[in-house]
N, C-alpha and C. Protein backbone atom coordinates (compact mmCIF):
# COMPACT_ATOMS: atom_id res chain seq x y z
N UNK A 1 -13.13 15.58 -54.52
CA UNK A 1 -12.97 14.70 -55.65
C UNK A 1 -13.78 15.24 -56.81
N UNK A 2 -13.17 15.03 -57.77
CA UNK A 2 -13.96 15.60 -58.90
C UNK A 2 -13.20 14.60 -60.60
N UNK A 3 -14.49 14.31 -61.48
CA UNK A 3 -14.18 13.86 -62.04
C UNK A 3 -12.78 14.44 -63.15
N UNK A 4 -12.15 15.46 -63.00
CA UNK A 4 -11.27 16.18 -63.79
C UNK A 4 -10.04 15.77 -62.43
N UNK A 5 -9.57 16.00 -61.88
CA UNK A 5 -8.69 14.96 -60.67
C UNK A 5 -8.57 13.50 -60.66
N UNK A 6 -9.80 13.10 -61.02
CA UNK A 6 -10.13 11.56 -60.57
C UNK A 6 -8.77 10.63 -61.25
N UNK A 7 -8.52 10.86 -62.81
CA UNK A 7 -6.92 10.04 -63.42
C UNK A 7 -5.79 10.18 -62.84
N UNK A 8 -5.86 11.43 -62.06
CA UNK A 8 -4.37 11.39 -61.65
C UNK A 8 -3.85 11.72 -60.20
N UNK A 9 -5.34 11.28 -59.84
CA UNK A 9 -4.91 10.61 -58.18
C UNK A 9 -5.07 9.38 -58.00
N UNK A 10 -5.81 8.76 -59.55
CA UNK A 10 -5.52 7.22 -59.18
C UNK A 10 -4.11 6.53 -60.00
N UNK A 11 -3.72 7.61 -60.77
CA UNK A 11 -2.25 7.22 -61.38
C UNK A 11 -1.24 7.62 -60.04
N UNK A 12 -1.16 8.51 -59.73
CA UNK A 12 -0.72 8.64 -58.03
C UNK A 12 -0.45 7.69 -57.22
N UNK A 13 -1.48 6.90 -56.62
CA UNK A 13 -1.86 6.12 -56.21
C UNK A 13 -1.21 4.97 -56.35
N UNK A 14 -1.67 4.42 -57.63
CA UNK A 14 -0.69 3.76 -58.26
C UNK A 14 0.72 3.69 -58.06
N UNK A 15 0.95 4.47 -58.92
CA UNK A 15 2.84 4.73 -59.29
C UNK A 15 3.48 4.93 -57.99
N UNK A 16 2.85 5.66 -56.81
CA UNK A 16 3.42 6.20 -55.65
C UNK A 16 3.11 4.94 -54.20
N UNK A 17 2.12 4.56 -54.24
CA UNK A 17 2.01 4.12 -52.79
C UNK A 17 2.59 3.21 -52.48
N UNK A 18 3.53 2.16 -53.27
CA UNK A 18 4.54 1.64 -52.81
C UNK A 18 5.86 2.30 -52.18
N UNK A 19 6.09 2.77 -52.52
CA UNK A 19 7.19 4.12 -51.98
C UNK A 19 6.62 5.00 -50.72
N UNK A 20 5.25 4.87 -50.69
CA UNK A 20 5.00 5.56 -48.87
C UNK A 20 4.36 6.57 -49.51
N UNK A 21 3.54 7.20 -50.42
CA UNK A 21 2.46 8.58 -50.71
C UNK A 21 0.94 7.32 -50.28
N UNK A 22 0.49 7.96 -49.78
CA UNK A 22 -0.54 7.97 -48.80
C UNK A 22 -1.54 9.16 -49.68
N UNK A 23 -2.56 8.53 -50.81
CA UNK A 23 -3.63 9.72 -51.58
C UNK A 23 -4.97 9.59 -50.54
N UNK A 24 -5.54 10.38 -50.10
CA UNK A 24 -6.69 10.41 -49.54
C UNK A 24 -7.08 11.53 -50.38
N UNK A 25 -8.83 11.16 -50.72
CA UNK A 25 -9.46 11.93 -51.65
C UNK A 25 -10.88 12.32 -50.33
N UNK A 26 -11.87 13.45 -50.71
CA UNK A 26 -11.96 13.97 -50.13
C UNK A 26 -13.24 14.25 -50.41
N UNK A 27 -15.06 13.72 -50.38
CA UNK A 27 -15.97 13.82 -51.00
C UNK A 27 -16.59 15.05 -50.10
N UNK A 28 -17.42 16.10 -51.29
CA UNK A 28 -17.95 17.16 -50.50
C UNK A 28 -19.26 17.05 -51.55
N UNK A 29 -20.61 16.91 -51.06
CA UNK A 29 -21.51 16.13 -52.05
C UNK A 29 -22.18 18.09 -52.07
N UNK A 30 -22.12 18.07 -53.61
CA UNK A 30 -22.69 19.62 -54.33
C UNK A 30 -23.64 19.49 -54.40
N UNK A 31 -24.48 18.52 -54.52
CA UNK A 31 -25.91 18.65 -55.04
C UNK A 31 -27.16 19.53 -54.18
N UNK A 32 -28.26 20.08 -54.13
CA UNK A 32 -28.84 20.31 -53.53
C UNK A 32 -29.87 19.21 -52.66
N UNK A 33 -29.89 18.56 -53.50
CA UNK A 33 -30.72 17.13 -52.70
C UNK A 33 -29.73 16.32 -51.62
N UNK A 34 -30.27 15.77 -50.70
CA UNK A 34 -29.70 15.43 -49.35
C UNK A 34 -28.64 14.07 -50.51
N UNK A 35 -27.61 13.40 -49.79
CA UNK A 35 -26.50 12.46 -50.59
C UNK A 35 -27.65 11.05 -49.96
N UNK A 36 -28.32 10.29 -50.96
CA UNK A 36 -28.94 9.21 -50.40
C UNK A 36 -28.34 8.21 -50.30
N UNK A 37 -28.36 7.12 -49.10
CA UNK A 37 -28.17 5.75 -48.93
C UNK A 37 -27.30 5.09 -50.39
N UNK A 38 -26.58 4.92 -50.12
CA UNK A 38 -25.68 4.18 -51.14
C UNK A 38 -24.63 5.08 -52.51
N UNK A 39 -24.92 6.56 -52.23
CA UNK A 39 -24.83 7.60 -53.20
C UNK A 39 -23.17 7.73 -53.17
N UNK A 40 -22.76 7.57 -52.04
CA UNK A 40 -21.71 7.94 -52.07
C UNK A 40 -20.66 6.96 -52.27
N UNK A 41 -20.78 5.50 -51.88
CA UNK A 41 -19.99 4.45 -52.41
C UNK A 41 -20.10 4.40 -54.52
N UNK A 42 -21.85 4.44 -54.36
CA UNK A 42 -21.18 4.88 -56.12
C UNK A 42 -20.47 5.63 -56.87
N UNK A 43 -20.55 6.68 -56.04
CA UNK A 43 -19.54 7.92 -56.67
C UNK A 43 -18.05 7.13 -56.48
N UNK A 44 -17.82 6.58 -55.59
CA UNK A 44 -16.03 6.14 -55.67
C UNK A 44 -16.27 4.99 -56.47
N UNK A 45 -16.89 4.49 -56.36
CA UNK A 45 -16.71 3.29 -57.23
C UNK A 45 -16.81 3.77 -58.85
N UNK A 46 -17.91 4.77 -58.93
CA UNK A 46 -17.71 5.57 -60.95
C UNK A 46 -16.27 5.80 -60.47
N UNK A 47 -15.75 6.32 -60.00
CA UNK A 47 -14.35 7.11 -60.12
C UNK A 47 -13.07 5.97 -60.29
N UNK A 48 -13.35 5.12 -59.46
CA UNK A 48 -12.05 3.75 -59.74
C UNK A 48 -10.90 3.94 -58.65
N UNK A 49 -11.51 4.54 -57.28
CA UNK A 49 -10.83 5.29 -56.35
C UNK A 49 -10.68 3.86 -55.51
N UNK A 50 -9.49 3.68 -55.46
CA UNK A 50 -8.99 2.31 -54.39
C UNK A 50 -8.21 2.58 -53.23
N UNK A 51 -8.26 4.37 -52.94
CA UNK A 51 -7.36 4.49 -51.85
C UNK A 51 -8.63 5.01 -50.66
N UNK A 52 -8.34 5.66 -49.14
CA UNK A 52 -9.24 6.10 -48.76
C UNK A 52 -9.89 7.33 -49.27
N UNK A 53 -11.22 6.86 -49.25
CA UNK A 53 -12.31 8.55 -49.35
C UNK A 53 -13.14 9.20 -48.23
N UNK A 54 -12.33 9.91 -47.84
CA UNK A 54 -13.54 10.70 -46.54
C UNK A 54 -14.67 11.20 -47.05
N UNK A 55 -15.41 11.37 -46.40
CA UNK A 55 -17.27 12.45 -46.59
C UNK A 55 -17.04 13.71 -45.44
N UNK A 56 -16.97 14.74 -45.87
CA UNK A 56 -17.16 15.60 -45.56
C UNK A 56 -18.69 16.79 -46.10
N UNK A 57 -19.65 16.29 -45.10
CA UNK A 57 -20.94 16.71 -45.51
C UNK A 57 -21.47 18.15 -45.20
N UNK A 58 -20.87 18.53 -44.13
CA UNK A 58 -20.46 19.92 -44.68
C UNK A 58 -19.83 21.02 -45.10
N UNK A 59 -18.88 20.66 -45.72
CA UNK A 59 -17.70 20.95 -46.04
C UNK A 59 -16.68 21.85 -45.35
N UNK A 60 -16.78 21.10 -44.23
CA UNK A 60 -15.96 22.22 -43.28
C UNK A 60 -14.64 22.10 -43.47
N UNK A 61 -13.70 20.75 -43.42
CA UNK A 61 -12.35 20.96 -44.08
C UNK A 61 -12.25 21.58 -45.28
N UNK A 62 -12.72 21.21 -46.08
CA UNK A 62 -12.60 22.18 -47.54
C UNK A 62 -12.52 23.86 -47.36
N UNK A 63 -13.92 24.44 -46.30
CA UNK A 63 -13.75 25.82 -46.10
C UNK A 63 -12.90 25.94 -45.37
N UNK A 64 -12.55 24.94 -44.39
CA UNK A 64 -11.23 25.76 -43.23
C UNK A 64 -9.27 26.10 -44.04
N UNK A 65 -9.20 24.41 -44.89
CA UNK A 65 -7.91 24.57 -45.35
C UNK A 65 -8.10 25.44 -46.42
N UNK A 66 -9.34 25.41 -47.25
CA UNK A 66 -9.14 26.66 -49.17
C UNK A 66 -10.07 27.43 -48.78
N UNK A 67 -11.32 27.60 -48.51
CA UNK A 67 -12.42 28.52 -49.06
C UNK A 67 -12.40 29.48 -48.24
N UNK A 68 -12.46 29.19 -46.90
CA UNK A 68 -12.33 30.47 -45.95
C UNK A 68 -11.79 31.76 -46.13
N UNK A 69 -12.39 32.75 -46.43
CA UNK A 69 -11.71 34.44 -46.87
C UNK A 69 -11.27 34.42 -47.98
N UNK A 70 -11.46 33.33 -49.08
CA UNK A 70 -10.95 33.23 -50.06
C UNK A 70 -12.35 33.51 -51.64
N UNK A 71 -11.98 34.00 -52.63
CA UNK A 71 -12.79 33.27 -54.05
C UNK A 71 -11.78 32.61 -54.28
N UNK A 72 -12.55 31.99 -54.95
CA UNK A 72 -11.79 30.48 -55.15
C UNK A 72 -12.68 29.69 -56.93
N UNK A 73 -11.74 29.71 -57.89
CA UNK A 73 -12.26 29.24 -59.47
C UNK A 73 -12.71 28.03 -59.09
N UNK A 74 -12.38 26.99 -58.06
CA UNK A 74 -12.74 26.06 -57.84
C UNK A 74 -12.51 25.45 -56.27
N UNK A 75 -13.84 24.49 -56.56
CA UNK A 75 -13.65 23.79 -55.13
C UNK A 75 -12.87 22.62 -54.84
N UNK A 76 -12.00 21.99 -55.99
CA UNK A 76 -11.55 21.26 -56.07
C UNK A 76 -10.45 21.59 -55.55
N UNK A 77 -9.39 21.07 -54.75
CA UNK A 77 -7.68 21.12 -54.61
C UNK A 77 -7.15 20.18 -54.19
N UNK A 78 -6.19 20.21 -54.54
CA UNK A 78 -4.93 18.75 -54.06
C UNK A 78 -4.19 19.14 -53.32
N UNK A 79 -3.51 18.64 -52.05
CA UNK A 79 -2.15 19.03 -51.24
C UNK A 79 -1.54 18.37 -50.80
N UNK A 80 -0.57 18.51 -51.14
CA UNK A 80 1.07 17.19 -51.11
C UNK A 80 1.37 17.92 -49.14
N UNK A 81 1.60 16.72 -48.45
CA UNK A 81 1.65 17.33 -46.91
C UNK A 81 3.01 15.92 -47.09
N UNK A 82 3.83 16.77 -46.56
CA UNK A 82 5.22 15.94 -45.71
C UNK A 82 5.14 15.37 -45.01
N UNK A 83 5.69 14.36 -44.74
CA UNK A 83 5.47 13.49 -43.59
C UNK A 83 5.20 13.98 -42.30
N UNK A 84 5.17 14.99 -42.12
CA UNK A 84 5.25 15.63 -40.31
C UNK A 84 3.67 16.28 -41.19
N UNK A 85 3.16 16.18 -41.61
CA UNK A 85 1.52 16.98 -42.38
C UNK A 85 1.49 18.06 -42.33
N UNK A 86 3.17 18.68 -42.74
CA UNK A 86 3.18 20.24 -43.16
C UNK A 86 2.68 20.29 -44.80
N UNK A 87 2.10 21.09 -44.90
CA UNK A 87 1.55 22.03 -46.59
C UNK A 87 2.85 21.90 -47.16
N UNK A 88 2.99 20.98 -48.49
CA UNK A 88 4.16 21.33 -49.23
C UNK A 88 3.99 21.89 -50.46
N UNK A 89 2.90 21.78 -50.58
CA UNK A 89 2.21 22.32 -52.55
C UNK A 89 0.70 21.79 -52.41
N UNK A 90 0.16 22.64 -53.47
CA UNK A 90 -1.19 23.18 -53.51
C UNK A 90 -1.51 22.54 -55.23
N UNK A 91 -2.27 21.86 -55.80
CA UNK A 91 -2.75 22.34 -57.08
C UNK A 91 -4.19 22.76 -56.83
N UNK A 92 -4.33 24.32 -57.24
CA UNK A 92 -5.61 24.87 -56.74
C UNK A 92 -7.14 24.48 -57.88
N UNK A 93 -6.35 23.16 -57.99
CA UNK A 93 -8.32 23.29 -58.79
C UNK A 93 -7.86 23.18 -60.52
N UNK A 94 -9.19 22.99 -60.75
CA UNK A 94 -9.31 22.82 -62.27
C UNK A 94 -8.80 21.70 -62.69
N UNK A 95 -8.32 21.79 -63.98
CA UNK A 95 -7.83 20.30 -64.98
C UNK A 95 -6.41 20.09 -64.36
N UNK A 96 -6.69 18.82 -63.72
CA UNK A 96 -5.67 17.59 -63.32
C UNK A 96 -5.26 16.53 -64.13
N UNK A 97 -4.76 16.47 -65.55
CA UNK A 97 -4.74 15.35 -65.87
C UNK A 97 -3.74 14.64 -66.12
N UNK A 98 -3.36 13.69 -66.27
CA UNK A 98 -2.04 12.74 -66.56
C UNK A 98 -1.72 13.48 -68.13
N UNK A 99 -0.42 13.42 -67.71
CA UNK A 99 0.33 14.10 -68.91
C UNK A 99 0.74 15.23 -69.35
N UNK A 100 -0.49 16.08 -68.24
CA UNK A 100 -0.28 17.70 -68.67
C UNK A 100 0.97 18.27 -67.50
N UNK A 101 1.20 19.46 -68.02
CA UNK A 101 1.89 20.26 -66.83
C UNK A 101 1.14 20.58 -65.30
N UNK A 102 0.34 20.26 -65.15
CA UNK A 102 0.22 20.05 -63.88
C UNK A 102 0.24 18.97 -62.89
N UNK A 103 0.35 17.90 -63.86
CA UNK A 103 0.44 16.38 -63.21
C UNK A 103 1.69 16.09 -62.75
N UNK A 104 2.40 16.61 -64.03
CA UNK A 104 3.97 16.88 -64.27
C UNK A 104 4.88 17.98 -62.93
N UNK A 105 3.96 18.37 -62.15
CA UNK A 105 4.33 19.45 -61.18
C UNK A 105 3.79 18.91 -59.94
N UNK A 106 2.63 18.40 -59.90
CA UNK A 106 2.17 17.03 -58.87
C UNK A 106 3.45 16.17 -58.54
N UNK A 107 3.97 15.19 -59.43
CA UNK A 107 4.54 14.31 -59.80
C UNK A 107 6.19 14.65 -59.04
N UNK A 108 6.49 15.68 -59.36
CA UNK A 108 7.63 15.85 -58.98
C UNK A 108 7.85 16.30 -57.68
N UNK A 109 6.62 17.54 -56.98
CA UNK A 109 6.43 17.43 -55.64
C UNK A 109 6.54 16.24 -54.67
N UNK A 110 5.34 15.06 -55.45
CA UNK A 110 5.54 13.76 -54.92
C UNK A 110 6.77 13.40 -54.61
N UNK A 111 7.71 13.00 -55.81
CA UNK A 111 8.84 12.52 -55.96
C UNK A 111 10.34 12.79 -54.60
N UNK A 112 10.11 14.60 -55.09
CA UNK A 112 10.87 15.33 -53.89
C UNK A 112 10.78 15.23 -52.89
N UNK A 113 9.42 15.22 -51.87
CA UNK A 113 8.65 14.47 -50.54
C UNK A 113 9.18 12.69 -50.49
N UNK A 114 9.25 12.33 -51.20
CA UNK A 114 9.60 10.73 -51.33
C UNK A 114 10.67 10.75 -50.87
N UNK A 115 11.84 11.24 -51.68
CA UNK A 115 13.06 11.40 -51.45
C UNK A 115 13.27 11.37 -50.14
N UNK A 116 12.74 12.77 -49.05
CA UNK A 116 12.96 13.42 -48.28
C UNK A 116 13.14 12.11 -47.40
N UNK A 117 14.31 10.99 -47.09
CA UNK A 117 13.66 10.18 -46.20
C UNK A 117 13.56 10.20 -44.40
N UNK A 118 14.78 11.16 -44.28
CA UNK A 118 15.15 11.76 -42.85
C UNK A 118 14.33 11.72 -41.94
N UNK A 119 14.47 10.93 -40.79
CA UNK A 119 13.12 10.52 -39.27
C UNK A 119 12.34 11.97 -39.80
N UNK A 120 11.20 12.04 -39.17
CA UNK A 120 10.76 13.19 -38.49
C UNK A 120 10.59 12.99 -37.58
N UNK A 121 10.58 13.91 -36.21
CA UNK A 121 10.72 13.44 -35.04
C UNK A 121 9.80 14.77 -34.63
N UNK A 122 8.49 14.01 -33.41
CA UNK A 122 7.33 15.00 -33.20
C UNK A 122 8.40 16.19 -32.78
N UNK A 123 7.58 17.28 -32.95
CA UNK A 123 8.24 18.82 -32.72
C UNK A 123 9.19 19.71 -33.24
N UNK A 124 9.43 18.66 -34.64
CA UNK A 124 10.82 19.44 -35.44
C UNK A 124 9.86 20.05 -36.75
């Protein structure tokens, strides 16, 4: 989670989770000082985040799905997963915001996954 993401996973959120998108955001605390007692509910609460937020304290999902063998401009990323939680699109980081072309490329990933309504059935 990062405050440059934060508008347009809660416009996401929004606009989408009646229709079945499911946003889970994803806290990986940067600071060098340990995350104290109550640190981390404020951070979602500055953000205006009403869907689930995991803690990942040492950022091991983050290095296993992006950072691993990778440089990487940022630690931030988003990933649209299909209903069966295959990888369907990536936005790798940086400025997320409502309105721009990348929200606009979010948005329609979403949309297309929405669509998709066909069972999935384990093993296909």
């Amino acid at each position: 989670m990062c405050s440059a993401t934060a508008p347009s996973l809660r416009e996401l959120h929004h606009t989408y989770a009646s229709q079945g998108l499911t946003v889970v955001g994803m806290y990986h605390h940067k600071e060098d000082a340990p995350l104290l007692p109550g640190e981390y509910a404020s951070y979602i609460e500055s953000y205006g985040f009403d869907f689930p937020v995991a803690r990942n304290p040492d950022w091991t999902t983050l290095k296993t799905w992006w950072l691993r063998g990778h440089e990487r401009d940022f630690t931030s990323v988003s990933f649209l997963l299909d209903r069966a939680g295959r990888v369907r699109g990536i936005h790798k980081g940086g400025r997320f915001a409502p309105g721009g072309d990348d929200d606009a490329a979010v948005k329609h990933g979403v949309e297309v996954l929405l669509a998709e309504r066909r069972a999935i059935t384990p093993g296909t």
